[in-house]
PDB file of N, CA and C in Angstrom:
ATOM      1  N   UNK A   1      73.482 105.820 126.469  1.00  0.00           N
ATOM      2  CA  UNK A   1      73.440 106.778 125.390  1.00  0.00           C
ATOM      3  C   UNK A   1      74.287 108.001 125.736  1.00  0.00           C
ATOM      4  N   UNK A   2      75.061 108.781 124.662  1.00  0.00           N
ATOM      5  CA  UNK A   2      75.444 109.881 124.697  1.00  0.00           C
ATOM      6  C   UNK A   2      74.537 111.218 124.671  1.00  0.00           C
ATOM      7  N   UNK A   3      74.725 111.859 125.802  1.00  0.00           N
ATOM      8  CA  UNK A   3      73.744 113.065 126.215  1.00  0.00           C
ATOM      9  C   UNK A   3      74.413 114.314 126.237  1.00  0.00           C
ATOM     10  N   UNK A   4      73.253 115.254 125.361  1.00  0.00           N
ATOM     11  CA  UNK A   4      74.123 116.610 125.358  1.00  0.00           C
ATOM     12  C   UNK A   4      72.506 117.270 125.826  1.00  0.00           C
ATOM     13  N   UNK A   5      73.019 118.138 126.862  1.00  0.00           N
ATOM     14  CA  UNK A   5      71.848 118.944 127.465  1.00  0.00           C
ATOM     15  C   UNK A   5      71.942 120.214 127.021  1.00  0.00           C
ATOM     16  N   UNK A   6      70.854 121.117 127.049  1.00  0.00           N
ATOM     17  CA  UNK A   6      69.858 122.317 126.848  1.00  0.00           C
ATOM     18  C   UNK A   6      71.291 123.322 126.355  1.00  0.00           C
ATOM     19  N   UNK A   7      72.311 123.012 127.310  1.00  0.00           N
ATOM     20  CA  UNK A   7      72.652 123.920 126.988  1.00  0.00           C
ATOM     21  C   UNK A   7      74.044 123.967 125.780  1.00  0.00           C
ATOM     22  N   UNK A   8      74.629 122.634 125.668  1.00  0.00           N
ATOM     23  CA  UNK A   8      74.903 122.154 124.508  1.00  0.00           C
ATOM     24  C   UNK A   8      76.396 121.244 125.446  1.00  0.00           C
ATOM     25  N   UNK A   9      76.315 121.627 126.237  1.00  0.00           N
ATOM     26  CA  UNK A   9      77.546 120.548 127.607  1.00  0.00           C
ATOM     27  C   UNK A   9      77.367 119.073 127.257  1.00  0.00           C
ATOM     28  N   UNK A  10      78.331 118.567 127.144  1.00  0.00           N
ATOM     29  CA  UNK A  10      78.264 117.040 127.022  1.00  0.00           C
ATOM     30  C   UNK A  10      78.528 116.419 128.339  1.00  0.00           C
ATOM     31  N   UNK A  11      77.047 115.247 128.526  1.00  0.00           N
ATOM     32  CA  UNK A  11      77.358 114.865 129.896  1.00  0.00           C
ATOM     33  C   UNK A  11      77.594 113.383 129.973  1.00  0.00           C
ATOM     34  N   UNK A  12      78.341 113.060 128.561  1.00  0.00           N
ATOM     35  CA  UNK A  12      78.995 111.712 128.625  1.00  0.00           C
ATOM     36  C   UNK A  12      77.574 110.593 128.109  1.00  0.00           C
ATOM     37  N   UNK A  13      78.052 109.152 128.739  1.00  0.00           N
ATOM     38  CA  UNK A  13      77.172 108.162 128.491  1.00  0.00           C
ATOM     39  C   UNK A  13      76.577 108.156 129.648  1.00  0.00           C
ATOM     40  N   UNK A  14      74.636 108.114 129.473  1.00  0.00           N
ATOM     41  CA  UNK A  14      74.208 107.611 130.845  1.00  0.00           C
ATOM     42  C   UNK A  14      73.067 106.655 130.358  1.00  0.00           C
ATOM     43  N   UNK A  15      72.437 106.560 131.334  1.00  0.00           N
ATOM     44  CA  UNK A  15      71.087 105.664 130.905  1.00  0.00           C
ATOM     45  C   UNK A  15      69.846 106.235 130.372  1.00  0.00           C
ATOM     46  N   UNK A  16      69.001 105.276 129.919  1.00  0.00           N
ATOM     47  CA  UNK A  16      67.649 106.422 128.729  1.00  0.00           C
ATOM     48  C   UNK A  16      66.657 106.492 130.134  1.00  0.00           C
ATOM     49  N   UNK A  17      66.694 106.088 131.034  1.00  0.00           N
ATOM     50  CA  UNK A  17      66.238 106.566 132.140  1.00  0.00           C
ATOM     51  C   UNK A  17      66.633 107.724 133.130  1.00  0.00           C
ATOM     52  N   UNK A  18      68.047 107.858 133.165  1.00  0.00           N
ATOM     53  CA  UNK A  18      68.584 109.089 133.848  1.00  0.00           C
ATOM     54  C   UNK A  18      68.437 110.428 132.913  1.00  0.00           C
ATOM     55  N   UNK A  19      68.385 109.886 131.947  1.00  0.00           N
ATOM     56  CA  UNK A  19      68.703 110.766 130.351  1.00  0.00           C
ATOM     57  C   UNK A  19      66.881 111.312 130.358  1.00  0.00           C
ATOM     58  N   UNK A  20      66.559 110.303 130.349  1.00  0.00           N
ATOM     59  CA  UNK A  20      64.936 111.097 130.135  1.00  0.00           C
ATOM     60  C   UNK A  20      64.268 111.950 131.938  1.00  0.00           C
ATOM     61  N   UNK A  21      65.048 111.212 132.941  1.00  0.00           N
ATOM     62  CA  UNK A  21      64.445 112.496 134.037  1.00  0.00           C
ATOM     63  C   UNK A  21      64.686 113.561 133.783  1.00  0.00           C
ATOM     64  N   UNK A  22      66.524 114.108 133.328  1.00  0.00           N
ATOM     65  CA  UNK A  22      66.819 114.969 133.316  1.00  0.00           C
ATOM     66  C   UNK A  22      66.355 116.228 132.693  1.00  0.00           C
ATOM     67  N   UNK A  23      65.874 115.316 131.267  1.00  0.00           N
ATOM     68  CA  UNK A  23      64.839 116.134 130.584  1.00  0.00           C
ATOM     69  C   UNK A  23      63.700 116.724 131.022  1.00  0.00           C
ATOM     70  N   UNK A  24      63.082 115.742 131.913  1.00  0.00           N
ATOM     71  CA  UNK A  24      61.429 116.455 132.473  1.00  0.00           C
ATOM     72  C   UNK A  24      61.936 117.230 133.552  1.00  0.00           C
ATOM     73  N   UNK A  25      62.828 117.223 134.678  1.00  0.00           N
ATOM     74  CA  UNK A  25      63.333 118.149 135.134  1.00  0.00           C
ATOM     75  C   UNK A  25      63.613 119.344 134.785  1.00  0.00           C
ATOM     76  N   UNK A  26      63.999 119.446 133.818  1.00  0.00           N
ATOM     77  CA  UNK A  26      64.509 120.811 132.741  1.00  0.00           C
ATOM     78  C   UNK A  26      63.211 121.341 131.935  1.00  0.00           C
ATOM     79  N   UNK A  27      61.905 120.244 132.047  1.00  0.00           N
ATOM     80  CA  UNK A  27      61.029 121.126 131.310  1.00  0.00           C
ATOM     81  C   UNK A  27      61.241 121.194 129.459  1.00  0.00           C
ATOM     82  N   UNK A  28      62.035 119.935 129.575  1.00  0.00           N
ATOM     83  CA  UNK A  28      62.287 119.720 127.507  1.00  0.00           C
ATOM     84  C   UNK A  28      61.878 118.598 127.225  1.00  0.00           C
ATOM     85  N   UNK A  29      62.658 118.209 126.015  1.00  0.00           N
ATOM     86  CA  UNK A  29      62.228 116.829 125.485  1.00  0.00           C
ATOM     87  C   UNK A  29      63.438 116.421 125.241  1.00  0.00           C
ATOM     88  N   UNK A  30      63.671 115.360 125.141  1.00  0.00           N
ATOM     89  CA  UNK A  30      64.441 114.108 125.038  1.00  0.00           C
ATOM     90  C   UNK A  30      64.579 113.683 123.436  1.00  0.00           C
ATOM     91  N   UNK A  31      65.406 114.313 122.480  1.00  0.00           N
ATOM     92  CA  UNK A  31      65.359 113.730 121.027  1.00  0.00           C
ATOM     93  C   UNK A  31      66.556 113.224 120.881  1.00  0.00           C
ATOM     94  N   UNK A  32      66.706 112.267 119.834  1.00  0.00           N
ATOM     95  CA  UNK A  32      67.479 111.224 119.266  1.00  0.00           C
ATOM     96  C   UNK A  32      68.283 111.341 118.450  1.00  0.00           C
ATOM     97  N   UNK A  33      69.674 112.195 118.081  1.00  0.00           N
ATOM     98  CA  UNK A  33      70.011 113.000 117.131  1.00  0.00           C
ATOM     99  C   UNK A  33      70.695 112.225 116.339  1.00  0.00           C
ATOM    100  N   UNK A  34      71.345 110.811 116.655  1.00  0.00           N
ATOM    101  CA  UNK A  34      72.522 110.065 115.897  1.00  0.00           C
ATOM    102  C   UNK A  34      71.562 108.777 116.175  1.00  0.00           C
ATOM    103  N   UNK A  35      70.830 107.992 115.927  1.00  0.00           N
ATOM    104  CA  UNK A  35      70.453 106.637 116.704  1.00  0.00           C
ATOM    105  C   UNK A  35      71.314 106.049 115.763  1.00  0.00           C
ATOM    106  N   UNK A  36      71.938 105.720 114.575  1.00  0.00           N
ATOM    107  CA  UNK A  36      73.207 104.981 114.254  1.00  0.00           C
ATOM    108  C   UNK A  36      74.506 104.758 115.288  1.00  0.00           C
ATOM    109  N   UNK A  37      75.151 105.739 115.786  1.00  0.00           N
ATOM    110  CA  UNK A  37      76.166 105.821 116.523  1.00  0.00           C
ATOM    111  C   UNK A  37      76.160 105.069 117.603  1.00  0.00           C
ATOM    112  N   UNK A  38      77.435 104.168 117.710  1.00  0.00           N
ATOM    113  CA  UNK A  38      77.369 103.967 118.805  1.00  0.00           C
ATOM    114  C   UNK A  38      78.218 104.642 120.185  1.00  0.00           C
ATOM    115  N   UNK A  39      77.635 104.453 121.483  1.00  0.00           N
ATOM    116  CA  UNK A  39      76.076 104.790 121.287  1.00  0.00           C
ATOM    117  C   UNK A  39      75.731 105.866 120.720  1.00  0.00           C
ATOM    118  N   UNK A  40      74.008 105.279 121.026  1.00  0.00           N
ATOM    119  CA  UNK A  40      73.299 106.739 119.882  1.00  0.00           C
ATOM    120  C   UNK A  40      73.526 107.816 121.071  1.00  0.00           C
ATOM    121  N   UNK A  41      73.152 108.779 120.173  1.00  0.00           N
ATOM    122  CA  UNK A  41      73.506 110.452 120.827  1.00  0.00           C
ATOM    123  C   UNK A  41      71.675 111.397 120.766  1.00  0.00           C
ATOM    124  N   UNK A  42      71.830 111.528 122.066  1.00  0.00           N
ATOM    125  CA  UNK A  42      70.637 112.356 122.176  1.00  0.00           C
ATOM    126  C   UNK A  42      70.917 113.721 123.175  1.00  0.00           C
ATOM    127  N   UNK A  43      69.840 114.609 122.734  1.00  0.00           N
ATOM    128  CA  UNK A  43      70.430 115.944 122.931  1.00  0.00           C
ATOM    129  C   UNK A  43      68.830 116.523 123.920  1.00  0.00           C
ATOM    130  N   UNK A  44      68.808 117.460 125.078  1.00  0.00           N
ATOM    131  CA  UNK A  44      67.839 117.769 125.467  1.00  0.00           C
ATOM    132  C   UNK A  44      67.256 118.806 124.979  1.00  0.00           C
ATOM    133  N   UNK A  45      66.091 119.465 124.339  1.00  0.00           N
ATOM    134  CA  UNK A  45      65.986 119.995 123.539  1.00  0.00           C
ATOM    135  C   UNK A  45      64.514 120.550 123.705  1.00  0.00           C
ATOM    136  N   UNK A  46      63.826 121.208 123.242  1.00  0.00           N
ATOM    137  CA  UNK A  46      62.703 121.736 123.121  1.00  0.00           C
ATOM    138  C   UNK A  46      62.004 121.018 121.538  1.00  0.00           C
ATOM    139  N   UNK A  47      61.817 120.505 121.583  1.00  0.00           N
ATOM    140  CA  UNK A  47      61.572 120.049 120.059  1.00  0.00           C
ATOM    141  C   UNK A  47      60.653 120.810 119.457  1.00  0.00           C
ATOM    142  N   UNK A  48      59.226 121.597 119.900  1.00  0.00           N
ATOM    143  CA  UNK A  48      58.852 122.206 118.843  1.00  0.00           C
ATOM    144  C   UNK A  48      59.914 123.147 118.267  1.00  0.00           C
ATOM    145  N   UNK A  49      60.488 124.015 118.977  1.00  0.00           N
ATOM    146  CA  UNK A  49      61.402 125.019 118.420  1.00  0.00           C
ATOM    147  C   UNK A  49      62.076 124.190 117.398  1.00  0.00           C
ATOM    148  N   UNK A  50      62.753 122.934 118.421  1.00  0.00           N
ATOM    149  CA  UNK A  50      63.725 122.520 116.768  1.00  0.00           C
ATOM    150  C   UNK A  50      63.387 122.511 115.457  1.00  0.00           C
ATOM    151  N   UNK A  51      62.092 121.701 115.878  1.00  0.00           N
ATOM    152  CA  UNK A  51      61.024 121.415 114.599  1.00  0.00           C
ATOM    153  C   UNK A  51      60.392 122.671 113.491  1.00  0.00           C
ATOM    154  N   UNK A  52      60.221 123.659 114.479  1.00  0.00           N
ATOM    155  CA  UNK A  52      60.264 125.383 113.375  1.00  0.00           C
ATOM    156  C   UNK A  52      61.782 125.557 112.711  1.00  0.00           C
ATOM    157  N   UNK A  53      62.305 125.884 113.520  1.00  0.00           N
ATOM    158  CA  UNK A  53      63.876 126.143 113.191  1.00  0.00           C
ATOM    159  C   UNK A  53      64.178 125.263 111.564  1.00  0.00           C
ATOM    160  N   UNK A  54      63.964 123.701 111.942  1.00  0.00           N
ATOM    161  CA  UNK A  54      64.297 122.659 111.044  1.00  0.00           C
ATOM    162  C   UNK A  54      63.598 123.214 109.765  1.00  0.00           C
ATOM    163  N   UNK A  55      61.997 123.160 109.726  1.00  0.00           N
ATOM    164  CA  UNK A  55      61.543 123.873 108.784  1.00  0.00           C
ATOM    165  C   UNK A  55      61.430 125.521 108.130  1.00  0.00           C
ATOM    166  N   UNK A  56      61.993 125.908 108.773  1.00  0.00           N
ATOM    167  CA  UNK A  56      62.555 127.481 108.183  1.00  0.00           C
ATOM    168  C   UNK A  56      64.035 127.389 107.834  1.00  0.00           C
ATOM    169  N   UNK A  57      64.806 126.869 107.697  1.00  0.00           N
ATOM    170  CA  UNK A  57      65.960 126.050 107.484  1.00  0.00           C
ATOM    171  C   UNK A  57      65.613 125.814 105.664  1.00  0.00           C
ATOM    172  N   UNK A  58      65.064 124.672 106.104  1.00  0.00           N
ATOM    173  CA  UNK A  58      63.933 124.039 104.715  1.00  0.00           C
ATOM    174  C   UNK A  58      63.214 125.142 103.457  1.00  0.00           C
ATOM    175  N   UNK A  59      62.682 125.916 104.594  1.00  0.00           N
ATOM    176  CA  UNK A  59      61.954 126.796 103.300  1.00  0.00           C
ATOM    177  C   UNK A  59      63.031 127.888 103.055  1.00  0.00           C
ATOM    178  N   UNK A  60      64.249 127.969 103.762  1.00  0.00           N
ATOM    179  CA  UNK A  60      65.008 128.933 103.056  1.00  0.00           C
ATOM    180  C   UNK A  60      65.649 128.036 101.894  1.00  0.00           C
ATOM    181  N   UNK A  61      65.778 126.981 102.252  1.00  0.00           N
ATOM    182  CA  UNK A  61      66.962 126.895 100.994  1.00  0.00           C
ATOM    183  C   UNK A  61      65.738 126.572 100.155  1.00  0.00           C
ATOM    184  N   UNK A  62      64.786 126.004 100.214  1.00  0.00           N
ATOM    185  CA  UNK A  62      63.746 126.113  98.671  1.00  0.00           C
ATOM    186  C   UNK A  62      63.723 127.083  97.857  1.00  0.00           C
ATOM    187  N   UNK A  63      63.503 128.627  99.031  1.00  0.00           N
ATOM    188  CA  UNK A  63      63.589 129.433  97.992  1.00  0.00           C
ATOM    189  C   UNK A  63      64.705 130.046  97.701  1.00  0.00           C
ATOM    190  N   UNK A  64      65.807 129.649  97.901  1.00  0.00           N
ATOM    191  CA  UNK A  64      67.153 129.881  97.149  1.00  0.00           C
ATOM    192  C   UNK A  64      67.934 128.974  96.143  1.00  0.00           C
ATOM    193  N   UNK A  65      66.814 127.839  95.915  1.00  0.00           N
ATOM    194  CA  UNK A  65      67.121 126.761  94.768  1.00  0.00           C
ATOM    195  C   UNK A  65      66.203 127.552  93.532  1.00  0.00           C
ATOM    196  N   UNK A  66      67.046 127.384  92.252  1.00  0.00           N
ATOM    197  CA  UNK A  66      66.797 127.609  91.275  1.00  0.00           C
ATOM    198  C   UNK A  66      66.578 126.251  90.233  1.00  0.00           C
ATOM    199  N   UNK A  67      65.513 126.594  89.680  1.00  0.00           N
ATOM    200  CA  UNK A  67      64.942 125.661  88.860  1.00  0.00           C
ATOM    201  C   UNK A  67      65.365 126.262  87.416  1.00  0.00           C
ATOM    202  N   UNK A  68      65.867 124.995  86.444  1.00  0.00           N
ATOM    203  CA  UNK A  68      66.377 125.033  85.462  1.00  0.00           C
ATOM    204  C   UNK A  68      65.023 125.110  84.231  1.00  0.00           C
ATOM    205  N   UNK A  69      65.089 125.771  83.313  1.00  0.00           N
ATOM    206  CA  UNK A  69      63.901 126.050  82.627  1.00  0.00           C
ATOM    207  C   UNK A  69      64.372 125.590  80.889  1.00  0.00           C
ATOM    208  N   UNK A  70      64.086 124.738  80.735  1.00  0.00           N
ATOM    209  CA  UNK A  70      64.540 124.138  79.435  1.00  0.00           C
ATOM    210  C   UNK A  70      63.326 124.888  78.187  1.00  0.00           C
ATOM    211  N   UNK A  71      64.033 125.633  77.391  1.00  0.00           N
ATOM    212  CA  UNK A  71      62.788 125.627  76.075  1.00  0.00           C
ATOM    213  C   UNK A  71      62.977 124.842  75.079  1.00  0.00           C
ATOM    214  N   UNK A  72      61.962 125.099  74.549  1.00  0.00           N
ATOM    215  CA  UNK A  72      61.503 124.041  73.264  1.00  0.00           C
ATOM    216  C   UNK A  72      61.006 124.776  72.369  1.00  0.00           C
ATOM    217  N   UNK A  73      61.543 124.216  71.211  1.00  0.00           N
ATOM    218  CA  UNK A  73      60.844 124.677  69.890  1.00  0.00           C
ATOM    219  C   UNK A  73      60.533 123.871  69.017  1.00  0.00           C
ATOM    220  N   UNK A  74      59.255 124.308  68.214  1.00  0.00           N
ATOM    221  CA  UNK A  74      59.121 122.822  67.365  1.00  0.00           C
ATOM    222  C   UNK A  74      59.424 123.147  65.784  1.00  0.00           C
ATOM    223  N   UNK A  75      60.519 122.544  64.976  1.00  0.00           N
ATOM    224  CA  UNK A  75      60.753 122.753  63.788  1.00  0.00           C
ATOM    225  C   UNK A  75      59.641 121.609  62.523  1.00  0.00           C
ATOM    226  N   UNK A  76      59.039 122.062  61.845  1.00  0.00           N
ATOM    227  CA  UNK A  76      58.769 121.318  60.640  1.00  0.00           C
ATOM    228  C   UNK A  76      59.330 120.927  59.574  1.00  0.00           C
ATOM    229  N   UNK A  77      59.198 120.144  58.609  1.00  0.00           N
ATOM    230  CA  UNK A  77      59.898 120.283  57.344  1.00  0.00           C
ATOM    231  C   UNK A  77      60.069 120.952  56.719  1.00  0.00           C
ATOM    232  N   UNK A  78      58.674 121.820  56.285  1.00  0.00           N
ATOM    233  CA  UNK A  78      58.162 122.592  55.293  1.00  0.00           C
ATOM    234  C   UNK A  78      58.326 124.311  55.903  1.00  0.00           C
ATOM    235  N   UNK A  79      59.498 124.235  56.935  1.00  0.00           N
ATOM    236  CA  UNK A  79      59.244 125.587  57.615  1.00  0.00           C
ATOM    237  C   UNK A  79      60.639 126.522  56.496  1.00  0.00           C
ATOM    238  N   UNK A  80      60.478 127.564  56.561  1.00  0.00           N
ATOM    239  CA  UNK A  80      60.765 128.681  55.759  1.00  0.00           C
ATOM    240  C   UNK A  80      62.425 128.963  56.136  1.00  0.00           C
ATOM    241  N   UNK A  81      63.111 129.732  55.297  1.00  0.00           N
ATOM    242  CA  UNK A  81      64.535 130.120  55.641  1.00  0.00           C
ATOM    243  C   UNK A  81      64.275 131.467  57.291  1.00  0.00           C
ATOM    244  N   UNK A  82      63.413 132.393  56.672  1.00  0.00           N
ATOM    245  CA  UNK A  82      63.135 133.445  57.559  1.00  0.00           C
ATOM    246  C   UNK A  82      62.562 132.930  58.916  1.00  0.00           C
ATOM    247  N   UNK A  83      61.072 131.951  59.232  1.00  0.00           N
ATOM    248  CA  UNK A  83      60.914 131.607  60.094  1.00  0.00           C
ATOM    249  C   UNK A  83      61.913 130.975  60.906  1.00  0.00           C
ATOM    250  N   UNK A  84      63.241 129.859  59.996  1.00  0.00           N
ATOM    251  CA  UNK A  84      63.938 128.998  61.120  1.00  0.00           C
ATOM    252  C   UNK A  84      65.020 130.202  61.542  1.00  0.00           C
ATOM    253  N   UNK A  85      65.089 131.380  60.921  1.00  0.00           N
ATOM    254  CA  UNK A  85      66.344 132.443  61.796  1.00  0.00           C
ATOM    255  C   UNK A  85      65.410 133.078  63.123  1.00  0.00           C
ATOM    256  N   UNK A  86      63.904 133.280  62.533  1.00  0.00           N
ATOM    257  CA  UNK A  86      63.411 134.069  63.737  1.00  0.00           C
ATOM    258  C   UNK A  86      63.562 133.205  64.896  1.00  0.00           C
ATOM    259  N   UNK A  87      63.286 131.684  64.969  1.00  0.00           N
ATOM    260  CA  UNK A  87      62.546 131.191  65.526  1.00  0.00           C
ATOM    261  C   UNK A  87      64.266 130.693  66.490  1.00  0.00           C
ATOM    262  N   UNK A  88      65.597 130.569  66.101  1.00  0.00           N
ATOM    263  CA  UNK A  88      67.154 130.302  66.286  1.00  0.00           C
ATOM    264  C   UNK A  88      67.341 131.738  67.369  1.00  0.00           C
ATOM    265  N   UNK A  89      66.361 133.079  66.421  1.00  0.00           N
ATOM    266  CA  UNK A  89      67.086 134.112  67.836  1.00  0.00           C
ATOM    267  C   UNK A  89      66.212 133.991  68.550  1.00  0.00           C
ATOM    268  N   UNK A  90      65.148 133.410  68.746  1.00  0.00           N
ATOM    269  CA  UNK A  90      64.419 133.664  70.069  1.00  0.00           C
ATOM    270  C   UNK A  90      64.859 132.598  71.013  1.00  0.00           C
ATOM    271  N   UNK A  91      65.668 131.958  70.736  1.00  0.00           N
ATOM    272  CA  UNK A  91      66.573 130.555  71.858  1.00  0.00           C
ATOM    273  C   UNK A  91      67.616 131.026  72.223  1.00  0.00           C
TER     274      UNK A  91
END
């Protein structure tokens, strides 16, 4: 596997055994960032942090998505000349 450590250095291809001492040595975790790639690419990492980070990430862009607000109006047959102008400026 391709290994990028703590501090973001690429230390090439090694084994998921050399790859995971290095990690408990360092006091991190061992996550899986590409498992498509070949090889997959894993990075040494602290994962709760990532895992906050990831989700404050998340809740920023939620609340910088805007939701589209469609109105509605309901016309009748029997509705009036005056009601269908009021009812045209309030849209």
């Amino acid at each position: 596997m391709q290994l990028i450590d703590d501090t973001g250095a690429n230390r090439g291809v090694v084994s998921f055994f050399d790859a995971l001492k290095i990690a408990e040595d360092a006091g991190l975790d061992l996550v899986e960032i590409a498992p498509n790639s070949v090889p997959p690419v894993c990075k040494i990492l602290d994962y709760g942090r990532f895992r906050f980070l990831e989700q404050k990430k998340a809740a920023e862009a939620r609340k910088k998505q805007r939701t589209i607000e469609i109105k509605e109006i309901k016309l009748r047959p029997g509705i009036d000349k005056h009601d269908y102008d009021v009812k045209m400026k309030a849209m």
